[in-house]
Protein backbone atom coordinates (compact mmCIF):
# COMPACT_ATOMS: atom_id res chain seq x y z
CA UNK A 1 -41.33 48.28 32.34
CA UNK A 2 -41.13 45.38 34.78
CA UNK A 3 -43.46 43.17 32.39
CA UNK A 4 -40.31 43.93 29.77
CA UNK A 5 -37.52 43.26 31.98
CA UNK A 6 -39.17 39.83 33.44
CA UNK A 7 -40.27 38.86 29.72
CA UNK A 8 -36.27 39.21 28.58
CA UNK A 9 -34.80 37.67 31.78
CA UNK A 10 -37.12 35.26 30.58
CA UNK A 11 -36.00 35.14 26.90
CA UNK A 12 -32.54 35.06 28.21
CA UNK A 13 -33.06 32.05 30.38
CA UNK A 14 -34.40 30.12 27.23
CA UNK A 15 -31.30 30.83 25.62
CA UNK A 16 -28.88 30.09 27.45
CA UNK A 17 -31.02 26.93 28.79
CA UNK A 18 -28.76 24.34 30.08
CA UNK A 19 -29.60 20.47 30.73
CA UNK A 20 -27.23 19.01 33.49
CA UNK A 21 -25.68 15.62 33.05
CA UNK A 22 -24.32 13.15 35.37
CA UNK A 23 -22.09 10.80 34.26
CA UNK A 24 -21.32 7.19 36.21
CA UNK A 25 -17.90 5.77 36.22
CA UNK A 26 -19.39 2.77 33.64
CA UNK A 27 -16.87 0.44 32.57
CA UNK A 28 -16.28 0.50 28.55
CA UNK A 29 -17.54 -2.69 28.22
CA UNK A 30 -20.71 -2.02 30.00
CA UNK A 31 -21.21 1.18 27.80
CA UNK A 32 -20.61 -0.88 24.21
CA UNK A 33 -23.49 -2.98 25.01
CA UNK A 34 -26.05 -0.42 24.32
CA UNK A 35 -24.27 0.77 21.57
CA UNK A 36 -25.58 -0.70 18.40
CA UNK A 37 -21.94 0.13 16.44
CA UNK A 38 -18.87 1.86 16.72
CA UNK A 39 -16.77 3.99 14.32
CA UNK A 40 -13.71 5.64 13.79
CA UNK A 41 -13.25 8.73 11.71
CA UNK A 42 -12.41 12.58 10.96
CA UNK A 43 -14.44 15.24 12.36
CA UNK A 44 -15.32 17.20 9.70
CA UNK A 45 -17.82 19.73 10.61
CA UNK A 46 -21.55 20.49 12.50
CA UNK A 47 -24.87 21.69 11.37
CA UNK A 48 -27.91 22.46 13.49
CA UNK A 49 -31.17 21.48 13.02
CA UNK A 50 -34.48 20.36 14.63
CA UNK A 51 -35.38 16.58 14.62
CA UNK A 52 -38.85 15.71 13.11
CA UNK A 53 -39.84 16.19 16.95
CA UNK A 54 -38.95 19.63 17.37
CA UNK A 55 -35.56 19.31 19.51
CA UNK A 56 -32.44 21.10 18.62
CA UNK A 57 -29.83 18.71 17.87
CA UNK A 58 -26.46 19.30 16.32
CA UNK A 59 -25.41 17.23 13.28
CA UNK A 60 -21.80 16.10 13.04
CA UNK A 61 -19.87 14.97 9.73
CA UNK A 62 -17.09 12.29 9.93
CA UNK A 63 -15.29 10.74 7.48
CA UNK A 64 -15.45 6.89 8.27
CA UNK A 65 -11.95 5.32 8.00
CA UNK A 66 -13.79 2.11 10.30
CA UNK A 67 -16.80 0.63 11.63
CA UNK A 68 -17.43 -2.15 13.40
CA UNK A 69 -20.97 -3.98 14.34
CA UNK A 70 -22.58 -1.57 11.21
CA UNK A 71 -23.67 -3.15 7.87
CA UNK A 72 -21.94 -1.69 4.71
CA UNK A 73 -24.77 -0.73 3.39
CA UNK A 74 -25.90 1.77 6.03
CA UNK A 75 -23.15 3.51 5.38
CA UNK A 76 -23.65 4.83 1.69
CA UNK A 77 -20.57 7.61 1.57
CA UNK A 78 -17.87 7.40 4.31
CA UNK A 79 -17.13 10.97 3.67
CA UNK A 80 -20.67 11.93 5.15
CA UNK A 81 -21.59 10.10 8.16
CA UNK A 82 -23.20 12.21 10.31
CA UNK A 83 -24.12 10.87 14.18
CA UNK A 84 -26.73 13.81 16.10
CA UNK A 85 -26.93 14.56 19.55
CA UNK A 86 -28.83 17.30 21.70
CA UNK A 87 -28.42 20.88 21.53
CA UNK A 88 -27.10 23.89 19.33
CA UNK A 89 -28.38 27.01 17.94
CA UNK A 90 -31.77 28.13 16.31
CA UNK A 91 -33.34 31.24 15.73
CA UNK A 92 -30.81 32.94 17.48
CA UNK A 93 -31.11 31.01 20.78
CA UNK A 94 -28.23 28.78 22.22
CA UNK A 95 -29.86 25.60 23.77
CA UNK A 96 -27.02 23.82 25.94
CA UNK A 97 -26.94 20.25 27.21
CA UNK A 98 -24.22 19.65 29.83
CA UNK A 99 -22.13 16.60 28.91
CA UNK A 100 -22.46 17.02 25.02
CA UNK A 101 -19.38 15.67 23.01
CA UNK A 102 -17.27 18.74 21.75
CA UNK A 103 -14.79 18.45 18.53
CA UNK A 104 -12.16 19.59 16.56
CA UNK A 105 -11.77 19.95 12.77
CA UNK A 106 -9.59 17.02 11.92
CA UNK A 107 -9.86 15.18 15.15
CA UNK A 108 -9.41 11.69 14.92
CA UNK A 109 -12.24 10.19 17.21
CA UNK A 110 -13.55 6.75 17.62
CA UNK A 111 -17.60 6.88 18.72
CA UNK A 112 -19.86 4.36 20.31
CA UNK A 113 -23.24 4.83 18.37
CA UNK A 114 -26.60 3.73 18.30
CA UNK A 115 -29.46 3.99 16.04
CA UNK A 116 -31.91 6.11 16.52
CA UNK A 117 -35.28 7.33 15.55
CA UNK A 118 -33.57 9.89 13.31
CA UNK A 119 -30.08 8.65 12.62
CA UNK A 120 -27.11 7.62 14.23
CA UNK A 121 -26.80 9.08 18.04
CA UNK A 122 -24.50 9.01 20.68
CA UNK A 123 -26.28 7.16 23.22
CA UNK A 124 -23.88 8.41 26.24
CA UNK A 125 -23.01 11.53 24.73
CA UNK A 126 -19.17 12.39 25.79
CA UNK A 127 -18.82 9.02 27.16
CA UNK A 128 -19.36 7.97 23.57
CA UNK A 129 -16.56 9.49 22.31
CA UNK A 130 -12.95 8.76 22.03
CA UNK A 131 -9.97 10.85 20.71
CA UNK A 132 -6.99 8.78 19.13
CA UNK A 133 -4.02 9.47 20.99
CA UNK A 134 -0.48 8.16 20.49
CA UNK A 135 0.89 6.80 23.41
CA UNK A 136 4.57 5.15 23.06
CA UNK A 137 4.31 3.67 19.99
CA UNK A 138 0.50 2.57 20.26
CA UNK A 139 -3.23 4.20 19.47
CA UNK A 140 -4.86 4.85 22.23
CA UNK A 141 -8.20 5.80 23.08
CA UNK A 142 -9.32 9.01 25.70
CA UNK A 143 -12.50 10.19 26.42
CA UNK A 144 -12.94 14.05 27.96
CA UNK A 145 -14.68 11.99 30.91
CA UNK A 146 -12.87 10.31 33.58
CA UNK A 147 -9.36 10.09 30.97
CA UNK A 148 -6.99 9.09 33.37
CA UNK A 149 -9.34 6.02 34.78
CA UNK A 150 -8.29 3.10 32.75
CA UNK A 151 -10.98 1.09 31.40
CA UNK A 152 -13.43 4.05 31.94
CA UNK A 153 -11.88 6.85 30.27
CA UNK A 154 -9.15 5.64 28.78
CA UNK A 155 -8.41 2.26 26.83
CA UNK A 156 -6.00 0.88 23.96
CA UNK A 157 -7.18 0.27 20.88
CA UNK A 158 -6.32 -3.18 20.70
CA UNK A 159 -8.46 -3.64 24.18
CA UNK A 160 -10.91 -1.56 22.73
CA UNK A 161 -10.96 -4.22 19.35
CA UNK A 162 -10.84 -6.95 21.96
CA UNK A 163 -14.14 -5.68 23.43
CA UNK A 164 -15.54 -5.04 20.11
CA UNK A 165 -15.04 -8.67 19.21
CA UNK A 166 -17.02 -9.60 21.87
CA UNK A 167 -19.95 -7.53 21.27
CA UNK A 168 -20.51 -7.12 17.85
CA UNK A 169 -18.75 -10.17 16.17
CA UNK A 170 -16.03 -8.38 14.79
CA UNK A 171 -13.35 -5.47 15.17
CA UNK A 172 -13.25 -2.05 13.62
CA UNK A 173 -12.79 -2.91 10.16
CA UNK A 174 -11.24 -0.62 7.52
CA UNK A 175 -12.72 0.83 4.13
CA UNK A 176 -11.31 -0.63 1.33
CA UNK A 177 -13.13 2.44 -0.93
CA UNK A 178 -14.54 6.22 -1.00
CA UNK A 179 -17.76 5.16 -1.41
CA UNK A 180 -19.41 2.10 -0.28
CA UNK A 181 -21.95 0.49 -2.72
CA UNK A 182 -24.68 -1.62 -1.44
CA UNK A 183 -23.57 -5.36 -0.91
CA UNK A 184 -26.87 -6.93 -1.33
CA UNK A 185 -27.47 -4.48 -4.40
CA UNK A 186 -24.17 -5.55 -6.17
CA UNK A 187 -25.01 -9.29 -5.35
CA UNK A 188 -28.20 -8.53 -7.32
CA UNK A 189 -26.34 -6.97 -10.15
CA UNK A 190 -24.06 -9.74 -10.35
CA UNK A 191 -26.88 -12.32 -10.47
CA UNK A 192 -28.96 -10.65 -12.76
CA UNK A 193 -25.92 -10.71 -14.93
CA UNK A 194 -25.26 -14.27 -14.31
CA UNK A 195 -28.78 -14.87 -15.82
CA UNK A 196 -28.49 -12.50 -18.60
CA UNK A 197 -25.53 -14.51 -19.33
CA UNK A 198 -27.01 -17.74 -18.97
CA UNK A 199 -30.25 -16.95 -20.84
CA UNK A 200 -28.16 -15.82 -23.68
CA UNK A 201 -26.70 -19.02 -23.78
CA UNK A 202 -29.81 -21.24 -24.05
CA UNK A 203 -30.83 -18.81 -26.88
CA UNK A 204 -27.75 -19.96 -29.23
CA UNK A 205 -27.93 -23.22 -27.77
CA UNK A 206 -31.68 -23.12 -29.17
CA UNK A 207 -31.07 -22.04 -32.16
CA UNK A 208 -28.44 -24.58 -33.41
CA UNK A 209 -30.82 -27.45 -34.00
CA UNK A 210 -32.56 -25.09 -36.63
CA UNK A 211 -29.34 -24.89 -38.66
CA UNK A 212 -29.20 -29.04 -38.65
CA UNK A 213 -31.90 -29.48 -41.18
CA UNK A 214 -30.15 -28.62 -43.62
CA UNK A 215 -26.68 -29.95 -42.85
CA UNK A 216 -28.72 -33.08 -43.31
CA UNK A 217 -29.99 -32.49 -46.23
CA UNK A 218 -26.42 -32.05 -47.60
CA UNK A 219 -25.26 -35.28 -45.88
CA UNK A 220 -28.00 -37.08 -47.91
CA UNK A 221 -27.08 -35.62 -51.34
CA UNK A 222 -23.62 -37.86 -51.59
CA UNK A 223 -26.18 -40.93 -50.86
CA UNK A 224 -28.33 -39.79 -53.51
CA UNK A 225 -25.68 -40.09 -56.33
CA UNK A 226 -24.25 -43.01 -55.09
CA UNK A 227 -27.77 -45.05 -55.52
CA UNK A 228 -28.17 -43.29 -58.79
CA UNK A 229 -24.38 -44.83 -59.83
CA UNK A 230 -25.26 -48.12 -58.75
CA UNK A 231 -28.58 -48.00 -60.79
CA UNK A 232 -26.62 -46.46 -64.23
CA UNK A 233 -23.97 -48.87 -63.62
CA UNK A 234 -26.79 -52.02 -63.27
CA UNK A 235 -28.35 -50.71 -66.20
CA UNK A 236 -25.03 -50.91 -68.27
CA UNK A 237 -23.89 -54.15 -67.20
CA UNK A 238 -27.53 -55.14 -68.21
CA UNK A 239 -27.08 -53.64 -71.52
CA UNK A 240 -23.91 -55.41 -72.40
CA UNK A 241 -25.41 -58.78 -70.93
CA UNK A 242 -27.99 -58.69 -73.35
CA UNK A 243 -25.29 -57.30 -76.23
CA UNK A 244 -23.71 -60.64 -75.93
CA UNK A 245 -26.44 -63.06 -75.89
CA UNK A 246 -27.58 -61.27 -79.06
């Protein structure tokens, strides 16, 4: 009976396992710099799943309304970006990790991400994310942690562009589209066109100096007759030459 009650104390313990977090009071700027991106977008929804090493991680959908310091072609479909970080549910168990981002359907959040083994992550877990708040008249950006510490916890989006620019070359840039299509794959679609386009070309350009033979061969007909004229014409004058000396 003992052996039962230890072995689901036990069971319960794994269950309701929790990690605990510390965070540091790191400035914003300090925290984009081992951030390989950042994004802005609508939470849509989590999944849980184990990674490829065996740890429970929950999988969260956004749709991407802007990225900064990301390629366009990493992001295939801005309606499923999904950015993973420790913890969630499987087989029943709850695995916990103190200081894990929470969300809300529809939230508009702006994330600091890095890529991982796996995916996208969040490499300082709540301190990655931001909710967009209105704040008179401008966005601006609060994270659960240390929110009423400017600079820390709290930040205008403009600022928080400002910083961007710094880091990753550029500021969080808007889709233009639904989908995004692969810029180096269009550029080889339009260039493979150009080609096609080109190679066409020399074709008919080839073929036209078949088609001059015999547009020559007309032009030399009208000489033809003419020499033939001057020769009946000789032969005439000859004729009536020798009509008269007769």
């Amino acid at each position: 009976m003992k052996n039962k009650l230890l072995k689901i104390g036990m069971l319960m313990g794994i269950s309701l396992s929790t990690w605990a977090t510390t965070f540091i009071e790191t400035p914003i700027s300090g925290r984009l710099d081992i951030a390989s991106g950042a994004v802005r977008g609508t939470f849509l929804g989590s999944t849980f799943k184990k990674n490829p090493v065996g740890r429970v991680v929950t999988e969260a959908t956004f749709q991407v309304s802007a990225v900064a310091g990301i390629e366009p072609n990493e992001i295939i479909n801005r309606n499923t970006f999904k950015v993973s970080y420790p913890g969630g549910q499987w087989n029943g168990m709850t695995y916990k990790v103190s200081g894990s981002p929470q969300f809300k359907i529809g939230e508009d959040v702006v994330l600091m991400v890095s890529k991982g083994k796996f995916g996208y992550i969040l490499p300082d877990l709540s301190l990655s994310k931001f909710s967009v708040k209105e704040y008179e008249g401008s966005e601006v950006l609060v994270s659960s942690i240390f929110s009423e510490k400017e600079g820390i916890g709290r930040i205008s989006l403009d600022e928080f562009n400002s910083l961007s620019q710094e880091k990753f070359g550029t500021q969080l840039i808007s889709f233009n589209s639904d989908k995004h299509i692969h810029t180096k794959e269009k550029s080889k679609r339009i260039v493979s066109q150009d080609l096609l386009n080109n190679y066409q070309g020399r074709k008919a350009t080839q073929r036209k100096p078949a088609s001059v033979g015999p547009q020559e061969s007309d032009d030399s007909i009208p000489i033809f007759w003419f020499a033939f004229a001057l020769g009946f014409l000789g032969f005439i004058s000859n004729l009536v030459i020798r009509g008269k000396e007769e």
